[in-house]
N, C-alpha and C. Protein backbone atom coordinates (compact mmCIF):
# COMPACT_ATOMS: atom_id res chain seq x y z
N UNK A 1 -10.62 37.40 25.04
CA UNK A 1 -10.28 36.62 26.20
C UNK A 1 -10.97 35.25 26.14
N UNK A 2 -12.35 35.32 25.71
CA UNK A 2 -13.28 33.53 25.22
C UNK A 2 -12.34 32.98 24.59
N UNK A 3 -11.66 33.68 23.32
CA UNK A 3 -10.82 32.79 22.04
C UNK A 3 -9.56 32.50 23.33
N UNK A 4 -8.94 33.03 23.77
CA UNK A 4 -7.53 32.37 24.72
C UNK A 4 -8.13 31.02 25.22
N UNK A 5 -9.31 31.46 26.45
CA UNK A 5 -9.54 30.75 26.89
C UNK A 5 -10.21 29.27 26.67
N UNK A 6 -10.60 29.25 25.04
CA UNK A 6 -11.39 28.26 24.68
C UNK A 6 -10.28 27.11 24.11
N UNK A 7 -8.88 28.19 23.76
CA UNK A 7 -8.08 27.35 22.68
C UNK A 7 -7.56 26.13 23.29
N UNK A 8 -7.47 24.99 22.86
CA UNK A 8 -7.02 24.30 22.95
C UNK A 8 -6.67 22.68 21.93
N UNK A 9 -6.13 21.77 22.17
CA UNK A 9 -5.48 20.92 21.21
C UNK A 9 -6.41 19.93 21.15
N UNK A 10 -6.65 19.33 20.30
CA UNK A 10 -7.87 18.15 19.84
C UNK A 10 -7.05 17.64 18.93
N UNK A 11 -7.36 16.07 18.99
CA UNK A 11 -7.23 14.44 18.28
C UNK A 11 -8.28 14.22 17.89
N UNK A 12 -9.05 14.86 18.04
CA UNK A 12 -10.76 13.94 17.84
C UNK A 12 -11.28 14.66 16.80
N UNK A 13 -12.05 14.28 15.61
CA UNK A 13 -12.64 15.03 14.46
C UNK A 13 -13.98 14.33 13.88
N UNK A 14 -15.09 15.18 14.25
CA UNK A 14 -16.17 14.34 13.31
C UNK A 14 -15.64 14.09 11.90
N UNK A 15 -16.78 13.74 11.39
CA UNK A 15 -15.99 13.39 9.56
C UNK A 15 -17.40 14.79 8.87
N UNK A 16 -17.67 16.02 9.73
CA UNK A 16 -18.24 16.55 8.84
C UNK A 16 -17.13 17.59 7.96
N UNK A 17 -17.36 18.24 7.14
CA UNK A 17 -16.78 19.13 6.12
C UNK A 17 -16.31 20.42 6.37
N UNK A 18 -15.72 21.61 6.69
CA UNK A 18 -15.90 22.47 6.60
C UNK A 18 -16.57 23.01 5.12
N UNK A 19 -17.14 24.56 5.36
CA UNK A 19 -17.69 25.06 4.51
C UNK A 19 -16.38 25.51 3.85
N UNK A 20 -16.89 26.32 2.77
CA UNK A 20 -16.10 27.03 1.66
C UNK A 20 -15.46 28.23 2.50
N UNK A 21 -16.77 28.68 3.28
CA UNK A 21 -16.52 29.95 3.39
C UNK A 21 -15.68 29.70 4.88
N UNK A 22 -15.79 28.94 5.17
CA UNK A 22 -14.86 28.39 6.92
C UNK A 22 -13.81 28.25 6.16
N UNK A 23 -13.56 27.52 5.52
CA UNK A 23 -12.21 27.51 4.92
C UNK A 23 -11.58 28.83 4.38
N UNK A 24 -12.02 29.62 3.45
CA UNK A 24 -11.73 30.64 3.35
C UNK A 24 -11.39 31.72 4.62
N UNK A 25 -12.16 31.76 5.54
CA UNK A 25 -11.82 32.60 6.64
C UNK A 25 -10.13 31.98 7.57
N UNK A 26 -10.77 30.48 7.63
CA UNK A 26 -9.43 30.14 8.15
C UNK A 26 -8.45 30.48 7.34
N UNK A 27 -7.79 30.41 6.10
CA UNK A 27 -7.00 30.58 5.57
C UNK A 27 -6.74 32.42 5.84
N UNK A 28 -7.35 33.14 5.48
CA UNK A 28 -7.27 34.41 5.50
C UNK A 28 -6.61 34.64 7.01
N UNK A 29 -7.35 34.24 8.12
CA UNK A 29 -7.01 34.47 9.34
C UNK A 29 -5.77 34.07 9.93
N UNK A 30 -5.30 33.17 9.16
CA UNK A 30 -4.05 31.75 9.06
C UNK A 30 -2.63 33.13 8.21
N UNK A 31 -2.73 33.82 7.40
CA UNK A 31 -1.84 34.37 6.52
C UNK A 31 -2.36 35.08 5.26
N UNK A 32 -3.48 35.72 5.48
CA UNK A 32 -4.51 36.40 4.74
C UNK A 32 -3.82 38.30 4.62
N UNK A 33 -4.32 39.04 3.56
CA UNK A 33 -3.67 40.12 3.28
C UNK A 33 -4.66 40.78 4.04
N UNK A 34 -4.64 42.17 4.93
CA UNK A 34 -5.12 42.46 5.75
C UNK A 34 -5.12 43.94 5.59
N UNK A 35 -4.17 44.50 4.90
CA UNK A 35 -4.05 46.04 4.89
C UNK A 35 -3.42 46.23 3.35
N UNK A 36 -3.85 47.27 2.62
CA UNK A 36 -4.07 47.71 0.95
C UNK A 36 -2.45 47.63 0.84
N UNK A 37 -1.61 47.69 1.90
CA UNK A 37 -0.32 47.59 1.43
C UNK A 37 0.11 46.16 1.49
N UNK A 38 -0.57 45.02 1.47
CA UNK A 38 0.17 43.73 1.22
C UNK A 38 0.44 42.94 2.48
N UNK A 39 0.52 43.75 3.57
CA UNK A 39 0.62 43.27 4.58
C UNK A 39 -0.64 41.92 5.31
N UNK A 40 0.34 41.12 6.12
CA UNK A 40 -0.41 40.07 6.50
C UNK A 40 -1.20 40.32 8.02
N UNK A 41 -2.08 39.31 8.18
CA UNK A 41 -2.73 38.78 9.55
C UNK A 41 -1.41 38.25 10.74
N UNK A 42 -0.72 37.39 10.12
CA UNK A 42 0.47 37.46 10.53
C UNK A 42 1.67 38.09 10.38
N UNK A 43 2.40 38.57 11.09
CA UNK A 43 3.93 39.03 10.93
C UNK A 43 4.89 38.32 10.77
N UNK A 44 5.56 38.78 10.46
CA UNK A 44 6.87 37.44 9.75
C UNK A 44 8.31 38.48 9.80
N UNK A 45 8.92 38.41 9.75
CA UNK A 45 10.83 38.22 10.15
C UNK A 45 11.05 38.72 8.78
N UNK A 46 11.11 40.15 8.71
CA UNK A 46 11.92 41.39 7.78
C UNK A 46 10.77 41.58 6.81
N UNK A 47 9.71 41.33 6.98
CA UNK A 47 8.47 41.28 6.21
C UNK A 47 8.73 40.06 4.98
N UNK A 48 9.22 39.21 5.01
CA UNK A 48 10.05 38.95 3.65
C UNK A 48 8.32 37.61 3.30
N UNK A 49 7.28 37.48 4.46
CA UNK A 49 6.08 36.64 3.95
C UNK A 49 5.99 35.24 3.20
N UNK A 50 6.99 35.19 3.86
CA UNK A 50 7.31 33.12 3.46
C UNK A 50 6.92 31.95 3.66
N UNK A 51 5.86 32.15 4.78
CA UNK A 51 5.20 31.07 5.25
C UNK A 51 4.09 31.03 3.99
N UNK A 52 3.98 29.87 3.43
CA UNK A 52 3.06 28.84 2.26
C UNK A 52 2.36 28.49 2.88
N UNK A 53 0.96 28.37 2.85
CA UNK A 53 0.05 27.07 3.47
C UNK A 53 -0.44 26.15 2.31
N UNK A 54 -0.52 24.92 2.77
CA UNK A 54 -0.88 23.73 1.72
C UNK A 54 -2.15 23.47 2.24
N UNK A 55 -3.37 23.08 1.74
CA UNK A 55 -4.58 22.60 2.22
C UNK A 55 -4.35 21.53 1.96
N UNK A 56 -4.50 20.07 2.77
CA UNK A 56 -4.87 18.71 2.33
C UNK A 56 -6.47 18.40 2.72
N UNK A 57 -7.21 17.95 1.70
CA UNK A 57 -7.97 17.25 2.19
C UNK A 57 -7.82 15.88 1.34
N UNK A 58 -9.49 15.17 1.17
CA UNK A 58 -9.39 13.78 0.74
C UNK A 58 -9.40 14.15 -0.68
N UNK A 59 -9.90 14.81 -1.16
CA UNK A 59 -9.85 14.91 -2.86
C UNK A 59 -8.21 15.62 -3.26
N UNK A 60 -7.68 16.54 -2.14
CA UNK A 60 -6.52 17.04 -3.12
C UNK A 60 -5.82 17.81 -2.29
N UNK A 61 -4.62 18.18 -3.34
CA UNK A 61 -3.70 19.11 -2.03
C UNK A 61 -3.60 20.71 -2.73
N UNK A 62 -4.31 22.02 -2.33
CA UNK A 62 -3.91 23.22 -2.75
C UNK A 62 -2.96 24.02 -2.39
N UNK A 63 -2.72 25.06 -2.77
CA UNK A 63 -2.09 26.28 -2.43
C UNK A 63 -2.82 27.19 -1.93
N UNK A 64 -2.39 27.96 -0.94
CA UNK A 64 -3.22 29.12 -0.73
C UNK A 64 -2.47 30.25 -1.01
N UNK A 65 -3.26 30.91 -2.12
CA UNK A 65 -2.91 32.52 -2.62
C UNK A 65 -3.59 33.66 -2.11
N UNK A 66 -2.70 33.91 -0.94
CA UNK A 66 -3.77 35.26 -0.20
C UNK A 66 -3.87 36.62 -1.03
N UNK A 67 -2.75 36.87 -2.07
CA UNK A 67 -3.24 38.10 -2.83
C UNK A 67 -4.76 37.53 -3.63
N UNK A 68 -4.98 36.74 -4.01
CA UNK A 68 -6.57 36.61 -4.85
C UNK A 68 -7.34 35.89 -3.60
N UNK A 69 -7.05 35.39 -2.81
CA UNK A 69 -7.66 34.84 -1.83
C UNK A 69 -8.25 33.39 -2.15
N UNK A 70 -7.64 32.25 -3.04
CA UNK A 70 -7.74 31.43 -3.84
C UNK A 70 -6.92 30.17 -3.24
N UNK A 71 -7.30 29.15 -4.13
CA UNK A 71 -6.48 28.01 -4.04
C UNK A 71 -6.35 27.55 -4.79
N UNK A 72 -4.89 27.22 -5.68
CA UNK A 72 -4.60 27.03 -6.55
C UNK A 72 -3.86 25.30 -6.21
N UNK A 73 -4.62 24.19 -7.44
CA UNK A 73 -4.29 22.82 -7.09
C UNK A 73 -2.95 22.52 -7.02
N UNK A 74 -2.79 21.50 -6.34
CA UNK A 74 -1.33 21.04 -6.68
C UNK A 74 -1.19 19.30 -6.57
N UNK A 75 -2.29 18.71 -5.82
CA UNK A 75 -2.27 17.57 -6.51
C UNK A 75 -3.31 16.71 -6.26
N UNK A 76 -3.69 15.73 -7.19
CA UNK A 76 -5.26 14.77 -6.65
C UNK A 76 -5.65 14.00 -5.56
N UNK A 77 -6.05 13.53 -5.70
CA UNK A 77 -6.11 12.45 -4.35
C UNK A 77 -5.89 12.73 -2.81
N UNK A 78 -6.38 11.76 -1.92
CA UNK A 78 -5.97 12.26 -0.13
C UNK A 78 -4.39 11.47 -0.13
N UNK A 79 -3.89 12.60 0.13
CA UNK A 79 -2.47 12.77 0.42
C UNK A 79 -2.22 12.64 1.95
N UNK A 80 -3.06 12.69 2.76
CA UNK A 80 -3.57 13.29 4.51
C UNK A 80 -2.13 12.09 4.98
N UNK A 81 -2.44 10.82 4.65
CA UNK A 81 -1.37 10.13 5.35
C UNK A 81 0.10 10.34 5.47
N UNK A 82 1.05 11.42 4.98
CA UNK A 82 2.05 11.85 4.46
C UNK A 82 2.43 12.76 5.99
N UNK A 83 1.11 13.46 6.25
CA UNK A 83 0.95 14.00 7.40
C UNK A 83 0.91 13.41 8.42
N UNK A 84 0.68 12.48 8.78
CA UNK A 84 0.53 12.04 10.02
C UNK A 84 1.62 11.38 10.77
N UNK A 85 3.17 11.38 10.66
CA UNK A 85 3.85 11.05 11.33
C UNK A 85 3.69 10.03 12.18
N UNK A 86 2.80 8.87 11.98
CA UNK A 86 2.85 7.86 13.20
C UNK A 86 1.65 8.32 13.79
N UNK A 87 0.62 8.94 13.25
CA UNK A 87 -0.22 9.21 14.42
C UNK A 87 -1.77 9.56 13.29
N UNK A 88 -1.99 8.62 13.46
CA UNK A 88 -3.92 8.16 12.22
C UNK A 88 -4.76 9.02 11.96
N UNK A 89 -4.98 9.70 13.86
CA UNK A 89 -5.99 10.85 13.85
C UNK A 89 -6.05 11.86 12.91
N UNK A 90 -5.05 12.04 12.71
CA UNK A 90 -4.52 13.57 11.35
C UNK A 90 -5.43 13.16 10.01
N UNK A 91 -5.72 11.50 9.44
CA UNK A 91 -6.88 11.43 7.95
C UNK A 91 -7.67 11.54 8.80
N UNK A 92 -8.37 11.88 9.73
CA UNK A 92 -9.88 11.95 10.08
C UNK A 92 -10.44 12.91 10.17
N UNK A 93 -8.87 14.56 10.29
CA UNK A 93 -9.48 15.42 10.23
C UNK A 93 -9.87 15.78 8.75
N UNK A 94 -11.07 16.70 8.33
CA UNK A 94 -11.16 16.82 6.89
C UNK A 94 -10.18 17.63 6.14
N UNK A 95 -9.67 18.82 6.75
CA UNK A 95 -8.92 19.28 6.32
C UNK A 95 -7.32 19.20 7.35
N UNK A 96 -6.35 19.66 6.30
CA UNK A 96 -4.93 19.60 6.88
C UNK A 96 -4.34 21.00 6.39
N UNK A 97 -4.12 21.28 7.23
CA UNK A 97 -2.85 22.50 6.76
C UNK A 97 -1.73 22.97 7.12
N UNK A 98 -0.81 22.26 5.84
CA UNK A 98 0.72 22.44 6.11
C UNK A 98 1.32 23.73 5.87
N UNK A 99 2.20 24.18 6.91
CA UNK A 99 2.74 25.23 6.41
C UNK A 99 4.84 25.27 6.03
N UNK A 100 5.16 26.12 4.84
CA UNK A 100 6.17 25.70 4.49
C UNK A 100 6.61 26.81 4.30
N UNK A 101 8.12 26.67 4.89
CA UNK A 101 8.99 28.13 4.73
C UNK A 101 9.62 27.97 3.56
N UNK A 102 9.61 29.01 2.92
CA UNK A 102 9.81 29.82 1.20
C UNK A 102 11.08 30.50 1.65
N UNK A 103 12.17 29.21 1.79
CA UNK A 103 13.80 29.62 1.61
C UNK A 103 13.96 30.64 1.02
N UNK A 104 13.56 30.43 -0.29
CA UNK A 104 13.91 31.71 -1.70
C UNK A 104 13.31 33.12 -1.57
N UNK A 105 12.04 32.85 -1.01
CA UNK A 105 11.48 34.51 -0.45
C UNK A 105 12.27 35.16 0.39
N UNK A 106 12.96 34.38 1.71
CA UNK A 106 13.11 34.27 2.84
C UNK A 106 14.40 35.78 2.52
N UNK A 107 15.13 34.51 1.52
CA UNK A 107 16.34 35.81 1.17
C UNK A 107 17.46 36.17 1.68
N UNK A 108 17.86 34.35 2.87
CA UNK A 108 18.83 34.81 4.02
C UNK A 108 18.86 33.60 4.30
N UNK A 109 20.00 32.71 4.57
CA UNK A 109 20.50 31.38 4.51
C UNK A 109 21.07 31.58 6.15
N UNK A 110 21.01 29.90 6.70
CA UNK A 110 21.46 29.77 8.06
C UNK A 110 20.86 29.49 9.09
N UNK A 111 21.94 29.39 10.17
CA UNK A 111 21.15 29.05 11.04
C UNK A 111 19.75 29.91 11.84
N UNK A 112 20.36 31.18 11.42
CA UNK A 112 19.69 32.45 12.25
C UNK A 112 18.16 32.46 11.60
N UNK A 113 18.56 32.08 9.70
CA UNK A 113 17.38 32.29 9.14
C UNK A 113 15.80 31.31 9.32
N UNK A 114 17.19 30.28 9.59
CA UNK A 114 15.90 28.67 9.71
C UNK A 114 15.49 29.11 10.83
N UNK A 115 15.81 29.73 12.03
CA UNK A 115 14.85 30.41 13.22
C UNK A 115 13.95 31.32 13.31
N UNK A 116 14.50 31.81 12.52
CA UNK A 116 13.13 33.19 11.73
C UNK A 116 12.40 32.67 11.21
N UNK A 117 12.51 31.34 10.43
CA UNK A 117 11.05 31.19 9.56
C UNK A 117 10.72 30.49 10.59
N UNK A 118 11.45 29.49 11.45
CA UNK A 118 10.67 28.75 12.24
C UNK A 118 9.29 30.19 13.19
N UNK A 119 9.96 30.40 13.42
CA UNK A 119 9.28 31.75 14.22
C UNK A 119 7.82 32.26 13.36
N UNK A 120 7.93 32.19 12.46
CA UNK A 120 7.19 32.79 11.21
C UNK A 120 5.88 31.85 11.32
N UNK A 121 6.52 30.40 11.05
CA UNK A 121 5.25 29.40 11.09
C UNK A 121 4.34 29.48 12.86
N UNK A 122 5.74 29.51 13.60
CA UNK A 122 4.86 29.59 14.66
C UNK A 122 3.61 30.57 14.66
N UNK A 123 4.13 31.46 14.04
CA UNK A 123 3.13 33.00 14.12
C UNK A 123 1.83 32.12 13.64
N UNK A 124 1.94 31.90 12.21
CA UNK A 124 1.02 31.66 11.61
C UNK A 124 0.09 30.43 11.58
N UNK A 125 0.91 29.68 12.94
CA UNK A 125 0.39 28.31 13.21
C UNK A 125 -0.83 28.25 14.43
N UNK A 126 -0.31 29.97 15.48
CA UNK A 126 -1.15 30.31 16.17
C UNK A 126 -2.45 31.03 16.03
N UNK A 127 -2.33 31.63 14.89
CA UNK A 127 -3.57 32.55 13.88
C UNK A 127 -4.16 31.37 13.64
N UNK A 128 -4.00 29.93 13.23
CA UNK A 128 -4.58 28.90 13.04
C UNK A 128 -5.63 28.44 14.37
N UNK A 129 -4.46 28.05 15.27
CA UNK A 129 -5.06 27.90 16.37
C UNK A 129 -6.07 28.53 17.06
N UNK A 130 -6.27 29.99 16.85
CA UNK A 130 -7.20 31.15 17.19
C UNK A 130 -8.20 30.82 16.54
N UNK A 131 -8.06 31.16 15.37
CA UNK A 131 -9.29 30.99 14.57
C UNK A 131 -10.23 30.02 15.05
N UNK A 132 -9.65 28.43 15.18
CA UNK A 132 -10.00 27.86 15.25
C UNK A 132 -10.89 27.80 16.70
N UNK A 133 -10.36 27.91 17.50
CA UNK A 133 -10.87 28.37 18.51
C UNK A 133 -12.39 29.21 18.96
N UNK A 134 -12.21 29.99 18.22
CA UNK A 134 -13.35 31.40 17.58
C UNK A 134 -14.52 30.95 17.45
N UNK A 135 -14.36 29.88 15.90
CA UNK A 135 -15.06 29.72 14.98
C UNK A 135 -15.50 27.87 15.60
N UNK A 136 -15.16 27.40 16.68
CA UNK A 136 -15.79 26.06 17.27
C UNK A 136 -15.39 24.91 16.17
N UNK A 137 -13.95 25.07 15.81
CA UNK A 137 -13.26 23.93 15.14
C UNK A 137 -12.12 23.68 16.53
N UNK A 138 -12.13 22.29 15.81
CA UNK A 138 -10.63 21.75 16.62
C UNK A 138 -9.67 21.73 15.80
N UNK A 139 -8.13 22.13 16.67
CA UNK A 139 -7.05 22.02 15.88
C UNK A 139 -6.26 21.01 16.68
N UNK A 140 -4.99 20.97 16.45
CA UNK A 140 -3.66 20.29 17.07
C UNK A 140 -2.75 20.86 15.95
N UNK A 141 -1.75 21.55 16.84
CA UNK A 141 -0.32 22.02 16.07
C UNK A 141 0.83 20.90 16.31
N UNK A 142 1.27 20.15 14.74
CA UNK A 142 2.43 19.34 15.03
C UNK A 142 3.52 19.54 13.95
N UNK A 143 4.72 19.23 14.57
CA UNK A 143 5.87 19.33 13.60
C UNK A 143 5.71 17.67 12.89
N UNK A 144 5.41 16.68 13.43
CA UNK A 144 5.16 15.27 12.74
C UNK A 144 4.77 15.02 11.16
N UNK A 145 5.56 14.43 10.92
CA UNK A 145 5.42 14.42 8.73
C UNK A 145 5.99 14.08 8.03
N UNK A 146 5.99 13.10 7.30
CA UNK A 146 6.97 12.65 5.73
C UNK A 146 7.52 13.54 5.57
N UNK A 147 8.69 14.59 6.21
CA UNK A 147 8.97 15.71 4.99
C UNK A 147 9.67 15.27 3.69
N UNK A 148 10.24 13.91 3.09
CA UNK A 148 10.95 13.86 2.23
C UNK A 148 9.50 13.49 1.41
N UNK A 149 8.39 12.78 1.95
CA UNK A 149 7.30 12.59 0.51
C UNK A 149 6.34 13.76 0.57
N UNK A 150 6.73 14.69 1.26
CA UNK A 150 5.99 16.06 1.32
C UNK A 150 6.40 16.82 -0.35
N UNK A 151 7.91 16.71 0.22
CA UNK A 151 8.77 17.46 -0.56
C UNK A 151 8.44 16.63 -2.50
N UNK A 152 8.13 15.58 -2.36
CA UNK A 152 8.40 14.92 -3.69
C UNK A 152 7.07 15.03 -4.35
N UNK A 153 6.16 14.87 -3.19
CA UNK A 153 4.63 15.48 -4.03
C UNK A 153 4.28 16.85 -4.45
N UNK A 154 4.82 17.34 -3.77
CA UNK A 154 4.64 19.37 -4.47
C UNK A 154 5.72 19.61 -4.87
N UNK A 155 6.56 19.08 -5.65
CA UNK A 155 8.04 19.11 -5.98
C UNK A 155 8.87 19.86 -5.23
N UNK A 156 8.34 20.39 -4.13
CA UNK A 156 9.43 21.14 -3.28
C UNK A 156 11.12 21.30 -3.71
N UNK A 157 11.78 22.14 -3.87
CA UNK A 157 13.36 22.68 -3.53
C UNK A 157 13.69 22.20 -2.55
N UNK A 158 15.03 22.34 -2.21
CA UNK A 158 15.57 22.05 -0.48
C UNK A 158 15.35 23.61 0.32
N UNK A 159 15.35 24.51 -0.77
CA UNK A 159 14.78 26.07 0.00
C UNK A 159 13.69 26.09 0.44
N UNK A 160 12.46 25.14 0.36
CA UNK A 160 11.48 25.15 0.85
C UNK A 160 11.50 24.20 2.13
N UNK A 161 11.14 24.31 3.05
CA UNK A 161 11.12 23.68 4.20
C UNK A 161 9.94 23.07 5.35
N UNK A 162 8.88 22.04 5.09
CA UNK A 162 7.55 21.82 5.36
C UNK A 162 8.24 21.99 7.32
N UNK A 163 7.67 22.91 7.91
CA UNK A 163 7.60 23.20 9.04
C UNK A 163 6.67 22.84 10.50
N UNK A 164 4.90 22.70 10.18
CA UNK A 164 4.46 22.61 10.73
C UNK A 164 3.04 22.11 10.02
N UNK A 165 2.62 21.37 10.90
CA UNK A 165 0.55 21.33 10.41
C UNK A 165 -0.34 21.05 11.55
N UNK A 166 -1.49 21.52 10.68
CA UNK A 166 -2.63 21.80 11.84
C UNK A 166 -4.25 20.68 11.05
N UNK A 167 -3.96 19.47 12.00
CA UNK A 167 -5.55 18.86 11.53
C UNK A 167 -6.81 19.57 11.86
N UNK A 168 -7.78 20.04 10.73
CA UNK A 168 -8.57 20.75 11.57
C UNK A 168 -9.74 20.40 11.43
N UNK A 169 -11.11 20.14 12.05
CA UNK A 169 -12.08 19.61 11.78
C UNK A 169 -13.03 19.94 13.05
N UNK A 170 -14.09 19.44 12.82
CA UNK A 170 -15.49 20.28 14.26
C UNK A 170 -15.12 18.23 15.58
């Protein structure tokens, strides 16, 4: 009932760091494997587990692999401005995390389907938000974003679909 009541949306971000291990928890808590059968922290639409998260910070952009619990690179440099749709605050947070629906996992084309994943990110956009909450970070959930230089920096498909992000920082 503290985590409901504490959650809420922040613009404002010191410039300190999260830890390794803050990061790690967020991610886990965000779309992390949770039970020996594969299953997630979040639920998702026919189990089909399509929501991607991207980490941006200033050095680089990862993947998050919740079966090893890892992050695997995908590209150098602060990318953060790509994110911010018109709106600055988003490079100040240290970290960014985009999340992207996995058309090809998904396994089901349309209109019905693009609502299911939308649904999906929401899930996993609110596990964000919680956490954050919890653990005395600030978030803000926005759909705002380059998606066409999203798409050209992680070479994205058109089956992949950048959905949502969360600036997160103390």
């Amino acid at each position: 009932m503290e985590t409901l009541a504490e959650r809420h949306s922040t613009r404002e971000f010191k410039p300190r760091e999260l830890s390794d291990s803050t990061l790690a928890n967020l991610l886990w808590a965000a779309n992390g494997i949770n039970r020996p059968d594969g299953h997630r922290t979040a639920p998702s639409a026919l189990n089909r587990q399509e929501i991607d998260i991207y980490v941006f910070t200033e050095s680089g952009v990862w993947l998050y692999e919740p079966i090893s619990n890892t992050l695997l690179p995908r590209a150098e440099g602060d990318h953060r401005s790509i994110l911010c749709g018109g709106q600055d605050f988003v490079t100040q947070a240290p970290v960014t995390l985009l999340l992207v629906a996995n058309g090809d996992r998904f396994q089901m084309s349309g209109e019905r389907a693009t609502l299911m994943m939308a649904a999906d990110a929401g899930i996993v956009c609110e596990n964000i938000n919680l956490f954050c909450s919890s653990a005395g970070l600030s978030t803000v959930p926005r759909a705002s974003m380059d998606t066409e230089a999203i798409k050209k920096l992680l070479s994205l498909p058109d089956s992949q679909i950048p959905m949502l992000n969360n600036p997160i920082g103390y």
